[in-house]
Protein backbone atom coordinates (compact mmCIF):
# COMPACT_ATOMS: atom_id res chain seq x y z
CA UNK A 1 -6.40 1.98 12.58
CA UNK A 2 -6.31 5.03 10.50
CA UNK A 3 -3.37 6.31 8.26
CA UNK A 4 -1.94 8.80 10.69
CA UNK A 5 -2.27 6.30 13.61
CA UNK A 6 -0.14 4.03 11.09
CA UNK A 7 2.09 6.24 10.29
CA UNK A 8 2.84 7.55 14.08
CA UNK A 9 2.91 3.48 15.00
CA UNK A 10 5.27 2.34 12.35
CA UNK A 11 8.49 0.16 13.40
CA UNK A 12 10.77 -2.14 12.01
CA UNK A 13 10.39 -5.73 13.00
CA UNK A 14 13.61 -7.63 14.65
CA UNK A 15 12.22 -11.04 15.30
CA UNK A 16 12.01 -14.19 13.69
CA UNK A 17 9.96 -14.82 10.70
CA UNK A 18 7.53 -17.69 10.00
CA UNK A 19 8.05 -18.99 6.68
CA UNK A 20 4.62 -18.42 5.55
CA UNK A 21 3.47 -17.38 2.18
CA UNK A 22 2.01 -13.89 1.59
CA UNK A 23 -1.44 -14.12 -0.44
CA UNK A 24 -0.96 -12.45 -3.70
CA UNK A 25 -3.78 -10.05 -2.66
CA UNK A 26 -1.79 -8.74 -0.02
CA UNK A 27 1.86 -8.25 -2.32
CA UNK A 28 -0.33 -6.04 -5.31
CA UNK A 29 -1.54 -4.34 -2.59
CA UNK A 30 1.93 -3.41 -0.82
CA UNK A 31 3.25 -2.70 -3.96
CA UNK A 32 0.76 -0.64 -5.34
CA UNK A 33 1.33 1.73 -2.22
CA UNK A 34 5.21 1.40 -2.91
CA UNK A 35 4.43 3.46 -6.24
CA UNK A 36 2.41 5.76 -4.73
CA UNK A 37 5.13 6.76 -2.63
CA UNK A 38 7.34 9.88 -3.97
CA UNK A 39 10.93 8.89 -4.92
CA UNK A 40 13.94 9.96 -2.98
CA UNK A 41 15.29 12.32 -5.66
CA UNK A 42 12.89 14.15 -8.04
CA UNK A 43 13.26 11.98 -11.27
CA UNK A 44 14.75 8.77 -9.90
CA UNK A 45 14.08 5.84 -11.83
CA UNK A 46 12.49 3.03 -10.06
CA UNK A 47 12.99 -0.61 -10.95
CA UNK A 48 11.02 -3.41 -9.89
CA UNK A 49 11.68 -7.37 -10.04
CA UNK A 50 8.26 -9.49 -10.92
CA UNK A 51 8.89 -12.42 -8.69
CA UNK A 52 5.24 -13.31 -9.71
CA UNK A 53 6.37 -15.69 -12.25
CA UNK A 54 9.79 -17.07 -11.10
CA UNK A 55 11.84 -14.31 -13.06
């Protein structure tokens, strides 16, 4: 699949949830792309929680 194809397909999911844990891989990744995306307002300050090490 290629970024626009993504970005055309993209949905929120309703259903149930498995339980199981998301490699760490996979979360840098995800959040890595959260930062690249521009903020709602021009300057808005962004805060993120490290759940990494149980803080």
């Amino acid at each position: 699949m290629n970024t626009i194809d993504a970005i055309k397909n993209r949905h929120s999911y309703r259903g149930k949830y498995t339980g199981a844990k998301v490699p760490r891989e996979d979360l840098v990744t995800i959040l890595e792309a959260g930062l690249m995306v521009p903020p709602k307002k021009s300057f808005e300050e962004r805060a993120w929680f490290n759940s990494f090490n149980g803080k």
